[in-house]
Each structure stands twice: as structure tokens, then as C-alpha cells.
C-alpha atoms as a PDB file:
ATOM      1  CA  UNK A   1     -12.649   3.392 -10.881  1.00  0.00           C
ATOM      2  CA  UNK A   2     -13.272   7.280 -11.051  1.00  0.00           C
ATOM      3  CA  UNK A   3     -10.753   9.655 -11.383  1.00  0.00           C
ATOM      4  CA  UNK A   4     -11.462  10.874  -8.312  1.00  0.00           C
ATOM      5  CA  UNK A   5     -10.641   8.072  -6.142  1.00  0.00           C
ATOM      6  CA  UNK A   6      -7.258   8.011  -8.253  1.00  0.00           C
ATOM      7  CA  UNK A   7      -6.409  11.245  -7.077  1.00  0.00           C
ATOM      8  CA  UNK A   8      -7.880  10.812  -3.577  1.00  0.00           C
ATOM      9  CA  UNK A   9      -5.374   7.207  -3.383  1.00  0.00           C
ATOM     10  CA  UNK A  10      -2.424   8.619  -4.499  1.00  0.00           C
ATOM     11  CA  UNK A  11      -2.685  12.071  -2.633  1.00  0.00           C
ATOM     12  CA  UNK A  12      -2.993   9.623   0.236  1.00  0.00           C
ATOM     13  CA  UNK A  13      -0.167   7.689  -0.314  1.00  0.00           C
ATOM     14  CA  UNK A  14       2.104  10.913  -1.149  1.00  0.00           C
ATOM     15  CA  UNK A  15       0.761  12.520   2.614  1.00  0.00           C
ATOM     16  CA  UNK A  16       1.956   9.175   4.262  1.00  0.00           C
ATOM     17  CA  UNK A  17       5.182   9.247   2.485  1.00  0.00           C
ATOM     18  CA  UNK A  18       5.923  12.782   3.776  1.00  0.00           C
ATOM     19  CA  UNK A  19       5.060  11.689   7.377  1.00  0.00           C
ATOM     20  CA  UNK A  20       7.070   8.941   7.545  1.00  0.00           C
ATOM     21  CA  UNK A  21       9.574  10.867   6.220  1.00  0.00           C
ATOM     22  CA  UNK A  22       9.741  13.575   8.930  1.00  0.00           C
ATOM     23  CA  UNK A  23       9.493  11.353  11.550  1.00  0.00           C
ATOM     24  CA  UNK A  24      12.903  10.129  10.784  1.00  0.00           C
ATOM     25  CA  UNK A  25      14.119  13.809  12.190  1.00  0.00           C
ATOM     26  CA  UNK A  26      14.998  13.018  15.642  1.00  0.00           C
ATOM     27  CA  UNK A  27      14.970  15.596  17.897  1.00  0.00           C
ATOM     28  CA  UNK A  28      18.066  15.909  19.639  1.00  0.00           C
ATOM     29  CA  UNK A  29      18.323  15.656  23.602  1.00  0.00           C
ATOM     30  CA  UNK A  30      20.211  19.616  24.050  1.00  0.00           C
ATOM     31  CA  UNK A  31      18.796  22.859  23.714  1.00  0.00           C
ATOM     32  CA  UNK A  32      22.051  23.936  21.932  1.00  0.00           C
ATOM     33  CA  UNK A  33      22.797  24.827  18.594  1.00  0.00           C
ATOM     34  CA  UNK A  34      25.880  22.027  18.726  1.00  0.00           C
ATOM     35  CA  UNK A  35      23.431  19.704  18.922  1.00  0.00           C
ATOM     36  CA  UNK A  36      21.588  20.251  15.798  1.00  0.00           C
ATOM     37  CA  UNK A  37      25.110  20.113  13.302  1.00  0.00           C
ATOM     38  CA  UNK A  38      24.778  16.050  13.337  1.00  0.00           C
ATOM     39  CA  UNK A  39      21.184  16.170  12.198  1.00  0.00           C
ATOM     40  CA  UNK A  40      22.138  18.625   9.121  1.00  0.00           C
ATOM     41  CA  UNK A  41      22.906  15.662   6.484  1.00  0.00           C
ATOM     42  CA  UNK A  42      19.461  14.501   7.766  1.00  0.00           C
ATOM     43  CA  UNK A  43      17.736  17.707   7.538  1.00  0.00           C
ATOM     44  CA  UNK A  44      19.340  18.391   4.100  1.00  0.00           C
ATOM     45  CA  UNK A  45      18.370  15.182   2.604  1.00  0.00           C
ATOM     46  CA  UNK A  46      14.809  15.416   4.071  1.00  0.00           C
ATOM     47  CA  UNK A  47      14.291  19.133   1.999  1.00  0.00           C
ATOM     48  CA  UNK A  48      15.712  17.917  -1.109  1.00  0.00           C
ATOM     49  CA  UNK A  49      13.133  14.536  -0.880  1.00  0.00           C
ATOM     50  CA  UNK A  50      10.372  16.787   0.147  1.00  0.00           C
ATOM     51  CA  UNK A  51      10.551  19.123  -2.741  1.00  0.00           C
ATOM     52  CA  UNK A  52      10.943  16.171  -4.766  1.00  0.00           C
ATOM     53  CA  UNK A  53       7.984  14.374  -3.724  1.00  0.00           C
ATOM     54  CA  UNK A  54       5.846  18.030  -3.752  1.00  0.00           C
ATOM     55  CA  UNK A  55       7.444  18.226  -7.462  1.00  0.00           C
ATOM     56  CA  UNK A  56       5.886  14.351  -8.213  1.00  0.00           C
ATOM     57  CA  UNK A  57       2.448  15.275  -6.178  1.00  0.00           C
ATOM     58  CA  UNK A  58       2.345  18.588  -7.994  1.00  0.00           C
ATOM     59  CA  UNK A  59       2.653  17.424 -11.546  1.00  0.00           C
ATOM     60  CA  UNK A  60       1.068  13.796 -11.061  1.00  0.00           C
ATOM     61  CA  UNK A  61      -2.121  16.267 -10.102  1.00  0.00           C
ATOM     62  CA  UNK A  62      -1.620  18.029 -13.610  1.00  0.00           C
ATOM     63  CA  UNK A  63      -1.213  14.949 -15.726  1.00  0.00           C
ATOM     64  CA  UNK A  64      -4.686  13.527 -14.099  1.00  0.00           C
ATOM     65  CA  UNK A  65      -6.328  16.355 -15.132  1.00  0.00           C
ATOM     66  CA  UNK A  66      -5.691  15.426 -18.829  1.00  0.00           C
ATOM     67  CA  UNK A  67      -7.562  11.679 -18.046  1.00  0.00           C
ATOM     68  CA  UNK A  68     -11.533  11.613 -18.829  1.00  0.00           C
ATOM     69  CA  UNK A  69     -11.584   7.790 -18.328  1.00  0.00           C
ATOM     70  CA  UNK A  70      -9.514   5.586 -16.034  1.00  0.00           C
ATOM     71  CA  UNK A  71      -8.631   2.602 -17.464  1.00  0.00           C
ATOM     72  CA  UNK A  72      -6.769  -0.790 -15.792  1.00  0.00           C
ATOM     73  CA  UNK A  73      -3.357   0.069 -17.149  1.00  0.00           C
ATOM     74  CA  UNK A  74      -3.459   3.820 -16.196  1.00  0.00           C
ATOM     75  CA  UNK A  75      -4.211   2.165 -12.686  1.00  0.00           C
ATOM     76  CA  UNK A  76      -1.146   0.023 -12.800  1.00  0.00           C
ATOM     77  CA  UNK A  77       1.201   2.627 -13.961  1.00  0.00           C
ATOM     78  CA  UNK A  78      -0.442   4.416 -11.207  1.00  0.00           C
ATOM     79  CA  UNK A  79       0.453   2.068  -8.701  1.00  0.00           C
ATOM     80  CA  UNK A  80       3.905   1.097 -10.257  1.00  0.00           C
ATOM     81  CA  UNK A  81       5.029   5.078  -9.936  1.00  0.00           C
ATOM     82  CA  UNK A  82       3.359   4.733  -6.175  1.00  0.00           C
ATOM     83  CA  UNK A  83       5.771   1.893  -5.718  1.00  0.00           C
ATOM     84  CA  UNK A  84       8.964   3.505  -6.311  1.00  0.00           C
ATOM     85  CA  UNK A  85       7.969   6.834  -4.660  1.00  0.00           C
ATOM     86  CA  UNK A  86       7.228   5.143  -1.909  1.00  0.00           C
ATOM     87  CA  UNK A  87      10.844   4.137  -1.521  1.00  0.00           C
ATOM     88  CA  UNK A  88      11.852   7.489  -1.542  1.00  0.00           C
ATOM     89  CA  UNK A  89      11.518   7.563   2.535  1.00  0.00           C
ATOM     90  CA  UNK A  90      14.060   4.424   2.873  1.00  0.00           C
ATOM     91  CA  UNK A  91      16.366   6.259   0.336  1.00  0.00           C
ATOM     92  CA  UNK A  92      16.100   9.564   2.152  1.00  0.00           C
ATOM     93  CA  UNK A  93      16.581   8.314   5.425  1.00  0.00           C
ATOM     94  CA  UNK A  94      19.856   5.950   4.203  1.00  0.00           C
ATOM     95  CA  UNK A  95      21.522   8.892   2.470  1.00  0.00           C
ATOM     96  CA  UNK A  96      21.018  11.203   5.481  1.00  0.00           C
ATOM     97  CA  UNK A  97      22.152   9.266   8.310  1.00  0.00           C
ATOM     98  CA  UNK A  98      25.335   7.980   6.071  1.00  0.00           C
ATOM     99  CA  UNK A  99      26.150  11.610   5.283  1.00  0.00           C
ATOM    100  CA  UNK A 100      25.272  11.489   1.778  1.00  0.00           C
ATOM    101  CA  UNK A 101      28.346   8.655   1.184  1.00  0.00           C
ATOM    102  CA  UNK A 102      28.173   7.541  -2.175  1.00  0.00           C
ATOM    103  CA  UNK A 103      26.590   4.007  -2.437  1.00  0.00           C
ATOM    104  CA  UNK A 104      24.182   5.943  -0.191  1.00  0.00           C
ATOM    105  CA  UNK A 105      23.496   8.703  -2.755  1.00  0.00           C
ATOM    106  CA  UNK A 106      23.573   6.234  -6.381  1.00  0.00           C
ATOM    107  CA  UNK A 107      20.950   3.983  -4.630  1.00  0.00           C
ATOM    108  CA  UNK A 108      18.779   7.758  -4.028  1.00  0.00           C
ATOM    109  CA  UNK A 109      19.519   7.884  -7.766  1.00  0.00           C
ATOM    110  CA  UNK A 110      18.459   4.782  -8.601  1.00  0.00           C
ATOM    111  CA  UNK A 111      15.311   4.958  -7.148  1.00  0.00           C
ATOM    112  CA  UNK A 112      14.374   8.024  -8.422  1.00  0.00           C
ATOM    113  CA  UNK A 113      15.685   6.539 -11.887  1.00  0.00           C
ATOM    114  CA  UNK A 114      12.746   4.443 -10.834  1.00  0.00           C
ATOM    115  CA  UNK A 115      10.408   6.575 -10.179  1.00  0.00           C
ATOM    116  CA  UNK A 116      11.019   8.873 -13.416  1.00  0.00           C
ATOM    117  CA  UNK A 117      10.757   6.046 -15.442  1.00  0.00           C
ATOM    118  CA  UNK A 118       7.817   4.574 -13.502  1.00  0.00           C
ATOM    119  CA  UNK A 119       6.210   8.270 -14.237  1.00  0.00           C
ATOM    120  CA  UNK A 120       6.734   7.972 -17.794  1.00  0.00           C
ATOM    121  CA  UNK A 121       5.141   4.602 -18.154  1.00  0.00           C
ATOM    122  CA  UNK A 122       1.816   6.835 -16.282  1.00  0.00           C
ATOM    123  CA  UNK A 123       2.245   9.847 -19.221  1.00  0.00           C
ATOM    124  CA  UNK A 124       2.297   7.322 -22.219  1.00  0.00           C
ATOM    125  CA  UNK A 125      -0.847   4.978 -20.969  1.00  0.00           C
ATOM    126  CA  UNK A 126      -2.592   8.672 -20.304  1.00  0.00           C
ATOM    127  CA  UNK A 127      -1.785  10.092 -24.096  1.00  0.00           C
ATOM    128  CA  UNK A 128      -3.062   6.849 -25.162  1.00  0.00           C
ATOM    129  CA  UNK A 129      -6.353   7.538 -24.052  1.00  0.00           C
ATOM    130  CA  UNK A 130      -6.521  10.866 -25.479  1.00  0.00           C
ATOM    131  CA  UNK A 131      -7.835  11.764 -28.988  1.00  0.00           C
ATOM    132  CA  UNK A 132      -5.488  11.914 -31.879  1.00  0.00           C
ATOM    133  CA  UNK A 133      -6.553  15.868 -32.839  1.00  0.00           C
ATOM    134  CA  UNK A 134      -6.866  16.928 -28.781  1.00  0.00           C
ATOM    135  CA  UNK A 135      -4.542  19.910 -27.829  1.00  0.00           C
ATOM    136  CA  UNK A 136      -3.759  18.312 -24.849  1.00  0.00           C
ATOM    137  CA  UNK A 137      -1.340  16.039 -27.006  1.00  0.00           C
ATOM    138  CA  UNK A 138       0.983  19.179 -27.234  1.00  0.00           C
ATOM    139  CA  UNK A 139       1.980  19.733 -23.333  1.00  0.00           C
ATOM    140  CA  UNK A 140       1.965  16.045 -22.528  1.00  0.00           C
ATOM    141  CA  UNK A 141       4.334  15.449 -25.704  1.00  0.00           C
ATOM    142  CA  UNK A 142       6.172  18.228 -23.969  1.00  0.00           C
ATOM    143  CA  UNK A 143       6.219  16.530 -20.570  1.00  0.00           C
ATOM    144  CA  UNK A 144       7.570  13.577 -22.096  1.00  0.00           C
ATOM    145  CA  UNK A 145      10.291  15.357 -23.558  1.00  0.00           C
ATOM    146  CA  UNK A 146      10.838  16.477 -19.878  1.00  0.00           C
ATOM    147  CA  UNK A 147      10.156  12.816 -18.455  1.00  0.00           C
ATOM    148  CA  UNK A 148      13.069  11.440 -20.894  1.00  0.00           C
ATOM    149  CA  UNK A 149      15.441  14.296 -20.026  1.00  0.00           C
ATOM    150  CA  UNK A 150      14.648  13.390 -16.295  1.00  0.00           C
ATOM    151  CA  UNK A 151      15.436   9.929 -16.530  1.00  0.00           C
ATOM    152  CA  UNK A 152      18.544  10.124 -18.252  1.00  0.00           C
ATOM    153  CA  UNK A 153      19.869  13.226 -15.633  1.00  0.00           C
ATOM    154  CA  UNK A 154      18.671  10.698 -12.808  1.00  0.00           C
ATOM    155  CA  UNK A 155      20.762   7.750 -14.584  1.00  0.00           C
ATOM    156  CA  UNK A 156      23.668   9.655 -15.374  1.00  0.00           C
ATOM    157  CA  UNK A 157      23.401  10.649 -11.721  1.00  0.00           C
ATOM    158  CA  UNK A 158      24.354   6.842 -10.401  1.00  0.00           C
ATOM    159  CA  UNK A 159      27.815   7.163 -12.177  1.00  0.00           C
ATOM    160  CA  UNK A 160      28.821  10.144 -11.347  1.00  0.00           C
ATOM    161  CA  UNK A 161      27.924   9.823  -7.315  1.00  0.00           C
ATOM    162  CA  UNK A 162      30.689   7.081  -7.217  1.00  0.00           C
ATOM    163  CA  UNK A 163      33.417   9.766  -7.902  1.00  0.00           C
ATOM    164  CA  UNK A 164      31.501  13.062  -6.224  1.00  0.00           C
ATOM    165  CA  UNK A 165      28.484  12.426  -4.810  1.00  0.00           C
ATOM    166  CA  UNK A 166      27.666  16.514  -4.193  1.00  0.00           C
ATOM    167  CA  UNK A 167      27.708  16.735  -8.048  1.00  0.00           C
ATOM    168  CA  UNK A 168      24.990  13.916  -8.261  1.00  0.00           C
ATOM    169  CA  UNK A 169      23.118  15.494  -5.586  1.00  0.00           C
ATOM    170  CA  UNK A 170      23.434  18.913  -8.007  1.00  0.00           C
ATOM    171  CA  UNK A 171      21.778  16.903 -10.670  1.00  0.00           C
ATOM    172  CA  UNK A 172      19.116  15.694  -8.389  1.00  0.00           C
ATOM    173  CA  UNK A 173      18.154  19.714  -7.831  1.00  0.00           C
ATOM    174  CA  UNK A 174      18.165  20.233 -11.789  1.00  0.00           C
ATOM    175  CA  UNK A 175      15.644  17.668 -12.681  1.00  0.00           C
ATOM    176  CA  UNK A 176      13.842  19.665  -9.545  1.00  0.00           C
ATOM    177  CA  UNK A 177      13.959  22.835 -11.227  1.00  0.00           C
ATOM    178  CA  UNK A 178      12.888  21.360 -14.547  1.00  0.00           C
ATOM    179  CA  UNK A 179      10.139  19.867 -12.943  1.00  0.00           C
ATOM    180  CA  UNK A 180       9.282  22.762 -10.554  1.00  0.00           C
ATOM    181  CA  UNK A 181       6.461  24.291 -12.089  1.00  0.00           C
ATOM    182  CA  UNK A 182       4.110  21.839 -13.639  1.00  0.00           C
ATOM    183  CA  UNK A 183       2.584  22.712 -17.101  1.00  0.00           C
ATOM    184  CA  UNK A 184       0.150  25.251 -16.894  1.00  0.00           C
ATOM    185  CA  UNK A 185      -1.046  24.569 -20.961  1.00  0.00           C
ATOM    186  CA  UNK A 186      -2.576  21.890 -19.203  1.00  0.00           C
ATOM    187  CA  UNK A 187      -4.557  23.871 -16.621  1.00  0.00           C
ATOM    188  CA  UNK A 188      -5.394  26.121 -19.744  1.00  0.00           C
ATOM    189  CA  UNK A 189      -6.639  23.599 -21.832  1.00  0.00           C
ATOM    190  CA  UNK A 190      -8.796  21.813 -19.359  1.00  0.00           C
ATOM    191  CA  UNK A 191     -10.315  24.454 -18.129  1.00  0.00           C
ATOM    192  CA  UNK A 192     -11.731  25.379 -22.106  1.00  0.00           C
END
């Protein structure tokens, strides 16, 4: 498999994930402003998935510009972080119409627990398939730094949304902002 049809199969998947996502905004039947307060936990949980899943697409485009060859595990991974991102949607749509109760809000942790972890597993079969004396070993040693830090705000995230789940959904926005601009050593080094 080319790299290209990696990146062609997984931007796919990520567009379809965002669709099904929005679809779960119902419109509501009133032209008022009343009638748009019940859909706000919706709306809210919605933007916080989107820029999640824009945050994934974003730097999952980054980290395959680092591969020269795809191999059969960097496929799996591949697919295995598809998996749990595409699970994001059910998560989304659970913690929004439950307004963000807490069982609602660990299980949005634990899949994205999932998915960090799941993205990890892609970095490591990646910087196995790059040379030992390659600069590109520096940012994706730094990403992984980022990946563990992720996981662990993600899983300490479960916990804490059993006693207040707005603090969980806080920590949710901080691996966000860690995340939010991907690595641009990468693009650098690439593009010598």
C-alpha cells in the first residue's frame, strides 16, 4: 500500500466521522431563540469533538509525512487509531443529549483514552521505520512525549468526571491546546 492511499483512507474516514457527527444536531421545530437553549449541551459537545477530531486529522497528516514506506503494522495501528476515533460520534452524541452527566462524560474519556493510546501505538511503528541518525527522530520523540502526556490527562480525566465532570471536560480542552498546532520541525524537515 502507498502512502497515499493511507492518507486518502483515513482522511475519508475522519470526513465521515464529522458528518455523522453533525447530523446528530437536530434542528428544532421554532424560529425562536428558546428553542435553541436545549440543543446547547449538544452544540457544545459537538465543537469540543470537532476540534478534537480536526486536532487528530491535523497531526495524523504530520506524522505521515515522516513515513517513506508503509508497512503491515503501520497499517494496523492505522486502522486500530481509526477504530477508536470512530467512536468519537457515539461518545459525542451520548454526552450531549445526557447533558454532559458524568458516566456520560468518563466513557468520552475513555474513548479518547483510546484513541491517544491507539495514536501512540501509530508514532512508535512510524519511528521504527525511520533511520537511527534521521532528524526526524527529534520531533517524533517530542510527539511522544506529547502522546504520553495526552494519555495520562485523558486517563486521569475518567476519575475525576465522577466527582465534576466540567473539570474533566477542562482537561479534555488542555490535551486540545497541547495538541493544537501540530509540529512544524516536521514540515521543516521533510521539506529538506
Amino acid at each position: 500500500m502507498t502512502k497515499t492511499r493511507l492518507e486518502a483512507f483515513s482522511d475519508g474516514v475522519i470526513a465521515i466521522l464529522i458528518t455523522i457527527m453533525v447530523l446528530e444536531l437536530k434542528v428544532p421545530h421554532e424560529s425562536s431563540l428558546a428553542a435553541l437553549k436545549p440543543l446547547i449541551p449538544t452544540l457544545l459537545s459537538y465543537i469540543i469533538s470537532f476540534i478534537i477530531i480536526g486536532i487528530y486529522w491535523g497531526n495524523h497528516h504530520h506524522l505521515l509525512h515522516t513515513v517513506k514506506n508503509v508497512n503491515s503494522q503501520i497499517i494496523w495501528a492505522n486502522l486500530h487509531l481509526l477504530f477508536w476515533i470512530s467512536l468519537i460520534p457515539f461518545a459525542t452524541a451520548w454526552m450531549g443529549e445526557n447533558d454532559f452527566s458524568s458516566l456520560t462524560v468518563a466513557g468520552y474519556a475513555c474513548i479518547h483514552t483510546c484513541c491517544g493510546f491507539a495514536y501512540y501505538i501509530l508514532l512508535l511503528a512510524i519511528i521504527k521505520t525511520v533511520p537511527k541518525d534521521s532528524p526526524l527522530l527529534i520531533p517524533l520523540e517530542k510527539q511522544q512525549r506529547k502522546g504520553l502526556a495526552s494519555f495520562l490527562i485523558f486517563l486521569a480525566s475518567i476519575p475525576i468526571a465522577f466527582v465534576n465532570s466540567i473539570l474533566a471536560a477542562c482537561l479534555f480542552s488542555l490535551v486540545a491546546l497541547i495538541w493544537f498546532i501540530p509540529d512544524r520541525n516536521i514540515e521543516k524537515i521533510v521539506k529538506e
